[in-house]
Structures are given as structure tokens and as C-alpha cells.
N, C-alpha and C. Protein backbone atom coordinates (compact mmCIF):
# COMPACT_ATOMS: atom_id res chain seq x y z
N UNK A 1 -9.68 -6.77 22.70
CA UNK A 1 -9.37 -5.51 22.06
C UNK A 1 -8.61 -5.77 20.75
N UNK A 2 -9.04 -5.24 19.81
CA UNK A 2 -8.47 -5.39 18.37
C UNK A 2 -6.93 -4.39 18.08
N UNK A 3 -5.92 -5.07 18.04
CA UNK A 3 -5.23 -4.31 17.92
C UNK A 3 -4.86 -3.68 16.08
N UNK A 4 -4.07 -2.68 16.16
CA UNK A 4 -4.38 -1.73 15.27
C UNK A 4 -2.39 -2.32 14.90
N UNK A 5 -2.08 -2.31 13.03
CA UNK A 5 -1.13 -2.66 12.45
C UNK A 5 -1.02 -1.80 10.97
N UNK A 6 0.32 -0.93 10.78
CA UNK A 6 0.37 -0.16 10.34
C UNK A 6 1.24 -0.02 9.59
N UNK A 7 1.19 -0.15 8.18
CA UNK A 7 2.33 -0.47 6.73
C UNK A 7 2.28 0.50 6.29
N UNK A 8 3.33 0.91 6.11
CA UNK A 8 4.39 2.13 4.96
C UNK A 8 4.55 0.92 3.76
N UNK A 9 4.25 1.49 2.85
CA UNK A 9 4.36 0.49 1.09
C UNK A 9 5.63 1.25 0.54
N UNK A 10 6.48 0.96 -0.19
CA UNK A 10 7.08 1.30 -0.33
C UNK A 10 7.37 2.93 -1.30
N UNK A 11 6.10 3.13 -2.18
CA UNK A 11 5.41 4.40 -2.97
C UNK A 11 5.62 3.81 -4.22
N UNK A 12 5.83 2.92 -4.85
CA UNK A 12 6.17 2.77 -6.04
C UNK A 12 4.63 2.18 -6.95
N UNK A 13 4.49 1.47 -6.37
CA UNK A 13 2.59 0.86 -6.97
C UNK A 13 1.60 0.74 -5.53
N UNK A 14 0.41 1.20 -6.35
CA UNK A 14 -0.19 1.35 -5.08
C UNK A 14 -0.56 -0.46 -4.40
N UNK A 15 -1.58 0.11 -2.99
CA UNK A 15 -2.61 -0.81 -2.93
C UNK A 15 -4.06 -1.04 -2.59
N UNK A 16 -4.55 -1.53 -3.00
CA UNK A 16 -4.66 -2.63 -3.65
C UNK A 16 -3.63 -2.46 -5.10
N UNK A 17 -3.15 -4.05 -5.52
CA UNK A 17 -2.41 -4.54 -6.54
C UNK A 17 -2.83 -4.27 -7.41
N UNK A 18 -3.12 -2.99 -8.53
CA UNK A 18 -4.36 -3.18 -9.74
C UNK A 18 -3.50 -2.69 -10.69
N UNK A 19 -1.74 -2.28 -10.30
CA UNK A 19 -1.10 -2.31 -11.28
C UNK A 19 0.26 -3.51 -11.19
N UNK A 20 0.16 -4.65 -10.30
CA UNK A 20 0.72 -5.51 -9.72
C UNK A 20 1.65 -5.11 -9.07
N UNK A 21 2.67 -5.94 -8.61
CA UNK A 21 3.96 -6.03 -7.31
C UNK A 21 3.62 -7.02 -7.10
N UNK A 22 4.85 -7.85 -6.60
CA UNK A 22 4.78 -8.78 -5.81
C UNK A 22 4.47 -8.49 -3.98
N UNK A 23 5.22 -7.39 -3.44
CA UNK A 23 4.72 -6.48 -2.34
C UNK A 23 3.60 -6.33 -2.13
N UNK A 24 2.89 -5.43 -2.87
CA UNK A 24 1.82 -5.22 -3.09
C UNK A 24 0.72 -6.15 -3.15
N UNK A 25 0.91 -7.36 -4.01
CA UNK A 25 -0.44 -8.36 -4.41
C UNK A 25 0.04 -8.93 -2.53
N UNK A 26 1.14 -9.67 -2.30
CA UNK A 26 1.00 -9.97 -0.51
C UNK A 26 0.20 -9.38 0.69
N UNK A 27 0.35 -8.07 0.16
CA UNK A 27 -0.17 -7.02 0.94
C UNK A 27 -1.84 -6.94 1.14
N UNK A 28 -1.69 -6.95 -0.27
CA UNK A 28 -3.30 -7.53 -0.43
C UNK A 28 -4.25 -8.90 -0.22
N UNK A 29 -3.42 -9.46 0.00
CA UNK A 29 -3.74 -11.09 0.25
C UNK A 29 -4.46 -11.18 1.88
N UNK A 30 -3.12 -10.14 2.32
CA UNK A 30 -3.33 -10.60 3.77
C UNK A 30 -4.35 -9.30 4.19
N UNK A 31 -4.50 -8.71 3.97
CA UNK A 31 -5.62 -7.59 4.13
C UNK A 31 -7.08 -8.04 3.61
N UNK A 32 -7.12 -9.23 2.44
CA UNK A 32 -8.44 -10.09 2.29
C UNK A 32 -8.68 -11.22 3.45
N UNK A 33 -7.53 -11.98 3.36
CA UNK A 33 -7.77 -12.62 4.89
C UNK A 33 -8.18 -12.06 5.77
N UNK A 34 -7.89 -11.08 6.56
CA UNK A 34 -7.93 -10.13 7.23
C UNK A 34 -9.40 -9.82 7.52
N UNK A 35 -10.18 -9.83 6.20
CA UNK A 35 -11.49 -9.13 6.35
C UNK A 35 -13.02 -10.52 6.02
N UNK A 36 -11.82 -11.84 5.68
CA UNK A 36 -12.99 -12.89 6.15
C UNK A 36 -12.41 -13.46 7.35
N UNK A 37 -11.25 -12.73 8.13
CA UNK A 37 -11.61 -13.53 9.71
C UNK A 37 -10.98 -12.46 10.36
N UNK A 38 -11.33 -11.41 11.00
CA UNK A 38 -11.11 -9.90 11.57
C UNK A 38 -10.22 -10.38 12.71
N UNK A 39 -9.41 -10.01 12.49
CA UNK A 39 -8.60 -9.82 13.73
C UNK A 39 -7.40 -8.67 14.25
N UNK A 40 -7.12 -8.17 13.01
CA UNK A 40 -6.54 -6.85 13.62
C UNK A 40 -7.13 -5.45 12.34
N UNK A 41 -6.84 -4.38 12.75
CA UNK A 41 -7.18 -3.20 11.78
C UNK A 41 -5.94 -2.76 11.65
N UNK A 42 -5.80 -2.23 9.49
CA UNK A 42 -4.76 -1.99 9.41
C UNK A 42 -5.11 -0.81 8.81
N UNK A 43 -3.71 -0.07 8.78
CA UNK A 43 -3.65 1.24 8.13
C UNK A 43 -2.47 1.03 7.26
N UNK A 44 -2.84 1.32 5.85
CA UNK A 44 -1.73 1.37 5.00
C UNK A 44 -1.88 2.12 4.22
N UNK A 45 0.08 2.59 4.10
CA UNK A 45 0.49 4.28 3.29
C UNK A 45 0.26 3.42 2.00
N UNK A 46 -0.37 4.07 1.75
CA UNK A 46 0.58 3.27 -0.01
C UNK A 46 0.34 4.99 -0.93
N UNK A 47 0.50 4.67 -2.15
CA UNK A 47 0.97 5.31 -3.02
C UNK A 47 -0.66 5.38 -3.72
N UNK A 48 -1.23 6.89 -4.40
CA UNK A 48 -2.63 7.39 -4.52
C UNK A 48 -2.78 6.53 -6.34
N UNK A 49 -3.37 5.85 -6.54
CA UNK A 49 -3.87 5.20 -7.77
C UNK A 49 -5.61 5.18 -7.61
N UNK A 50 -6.34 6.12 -9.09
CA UNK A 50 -7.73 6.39 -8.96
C UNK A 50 -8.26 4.57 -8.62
N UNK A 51 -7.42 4.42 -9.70
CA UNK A 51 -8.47 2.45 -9.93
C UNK A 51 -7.94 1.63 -8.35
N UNK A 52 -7.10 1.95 -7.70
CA UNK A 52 -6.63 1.40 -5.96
C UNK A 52 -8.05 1.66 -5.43
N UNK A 53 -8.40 3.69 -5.35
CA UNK A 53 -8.95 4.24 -4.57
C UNK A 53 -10.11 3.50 -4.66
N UNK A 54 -10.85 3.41 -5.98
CA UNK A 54 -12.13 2.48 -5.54
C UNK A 54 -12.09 1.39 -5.38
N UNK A 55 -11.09 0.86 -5.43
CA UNK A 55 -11.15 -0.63 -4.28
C UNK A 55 -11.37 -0.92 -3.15
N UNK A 56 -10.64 0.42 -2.53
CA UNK A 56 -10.23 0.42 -1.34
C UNK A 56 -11.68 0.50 -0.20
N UNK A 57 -12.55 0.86 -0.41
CA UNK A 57 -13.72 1.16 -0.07
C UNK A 57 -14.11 -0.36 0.21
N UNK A 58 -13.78 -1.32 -0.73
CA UNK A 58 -14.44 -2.60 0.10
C UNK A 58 -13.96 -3.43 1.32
N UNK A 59 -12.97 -3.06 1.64
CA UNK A 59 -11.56 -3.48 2.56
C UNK A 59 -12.20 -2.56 3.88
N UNK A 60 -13.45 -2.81 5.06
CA UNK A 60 -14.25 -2.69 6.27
C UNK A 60 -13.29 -2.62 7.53
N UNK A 61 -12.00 -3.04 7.66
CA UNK A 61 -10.96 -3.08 8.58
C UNK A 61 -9.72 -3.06 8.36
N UNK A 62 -9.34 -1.97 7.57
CA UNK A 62 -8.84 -1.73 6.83
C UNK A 62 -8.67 0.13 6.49
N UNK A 63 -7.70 0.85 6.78
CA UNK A 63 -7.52 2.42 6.61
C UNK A 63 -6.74 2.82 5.78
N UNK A 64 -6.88 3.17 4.15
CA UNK A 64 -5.49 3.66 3.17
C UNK A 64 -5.71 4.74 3.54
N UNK A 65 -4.20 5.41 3.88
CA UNK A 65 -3.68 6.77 3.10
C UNK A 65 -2.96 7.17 2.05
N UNK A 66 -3.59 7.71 1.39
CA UNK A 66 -3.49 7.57 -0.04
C UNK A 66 -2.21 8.79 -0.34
N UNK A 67 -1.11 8.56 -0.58
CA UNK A 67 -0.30 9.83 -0.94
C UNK A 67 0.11 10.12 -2.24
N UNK A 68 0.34 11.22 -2.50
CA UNK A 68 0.74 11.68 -4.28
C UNK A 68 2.34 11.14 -4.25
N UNK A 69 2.48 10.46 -5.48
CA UNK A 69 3.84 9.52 -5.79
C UNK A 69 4.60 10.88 -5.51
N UNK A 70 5.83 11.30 -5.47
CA UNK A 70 7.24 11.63 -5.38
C UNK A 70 8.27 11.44 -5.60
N UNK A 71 9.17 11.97 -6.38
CA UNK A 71 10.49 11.75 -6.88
C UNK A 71 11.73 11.74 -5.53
N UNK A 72 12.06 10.53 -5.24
CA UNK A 72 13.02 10.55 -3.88
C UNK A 72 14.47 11.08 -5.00
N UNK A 73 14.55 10.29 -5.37
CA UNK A 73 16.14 10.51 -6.21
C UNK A 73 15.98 10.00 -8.01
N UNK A 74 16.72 9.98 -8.65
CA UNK A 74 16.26 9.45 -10.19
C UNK A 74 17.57 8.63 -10.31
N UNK A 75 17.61 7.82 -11.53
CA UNK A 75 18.38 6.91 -11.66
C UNK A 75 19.97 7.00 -11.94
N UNK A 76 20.06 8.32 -12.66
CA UNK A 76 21.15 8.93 -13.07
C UNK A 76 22.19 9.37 -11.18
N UNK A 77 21.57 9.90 -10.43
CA UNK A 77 22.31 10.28 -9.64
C UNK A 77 22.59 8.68 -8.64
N UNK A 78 21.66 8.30 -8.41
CA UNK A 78 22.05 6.65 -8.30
C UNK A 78 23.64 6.38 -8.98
N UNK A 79 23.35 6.31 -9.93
CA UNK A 79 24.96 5.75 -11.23
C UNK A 79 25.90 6.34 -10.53
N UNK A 80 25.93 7.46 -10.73
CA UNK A 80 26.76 9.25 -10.48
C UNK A 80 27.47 8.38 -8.99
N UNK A 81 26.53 7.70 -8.02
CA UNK A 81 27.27 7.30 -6.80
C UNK A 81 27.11 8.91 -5.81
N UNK A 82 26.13 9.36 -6.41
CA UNK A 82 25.30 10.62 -5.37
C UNK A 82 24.20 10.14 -5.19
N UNK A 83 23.60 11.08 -3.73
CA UNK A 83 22.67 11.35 -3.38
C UNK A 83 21.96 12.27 -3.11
């Protein structure tokens, strides 16, 4: 039975890596491994990029959910020492 493995990205660049990360390009590494020797199916959140989305289509064991980026907090209230 193939078990099923499931990544939250962090939202900042998507994946596939097509605007880089170091996160991201790993992420992708092991999700190519992944699909020349099958052994588990993954589902990963990542963050909605058009040029990701048609990548993503070649990746056979493999499930993105693609979400619209979001503003958690901005940099200024960071400083400020708010949240």
C-alpha cells in the first residue's frame, strides 16, 4: 500500500522552484525522485504561480494545492515588536 505524505510550503515561492528557494528547489528534487522510483504520493500546499501550475501537471504522484499568496503580517509591525 502506497502511503500518502503531505507538505505545507511555507507560501512565499511556489512549487515547483521556477522562481527559486532553496526550500522549494529540495522540495522539488525529492518529488522528481519520487516519480523515477514511486514510492509514496504527495500532496503539496504551496503558494499559486501560473509558470508552477504548468509544471505541475508532469509530477503523476504527486497532488498541488495551489493557494492565492496572503499577507500574514508586513515588515513594519514585525519592527513595531507587534503582531
Amino acid at each position: 500500500m502506497i502511503k500518502n505524505i503531505g507538505i505545507v510550503m511555507p507560501g512565499v515561492l511556489p512549487v515547483p522552484a521556477v522562481q527559486g528557494g532553496g526550500i522549494e528547489q529540495e522540495i522539488e528534487l525529492l518529488l522528481r525522485s519520487n516519480e523515477k522510483n514511486f514510492q509514496f504520493h504527495f500532496f503539496v500546499f504551496t503558494v499559486k504561480d501560473d509558470k508552477a501550475t504548468n509544471l505541475q501537471g508532469k509530477f503523476k504522484h504527486t497532488t498541488f494545492i495551489n493557494i492565492a499568496p496572503c499577507l500574514l503580517y508586513t515588515s513594519d509591525a514585525a519592527d513595531d515588536g507587534e503582531s
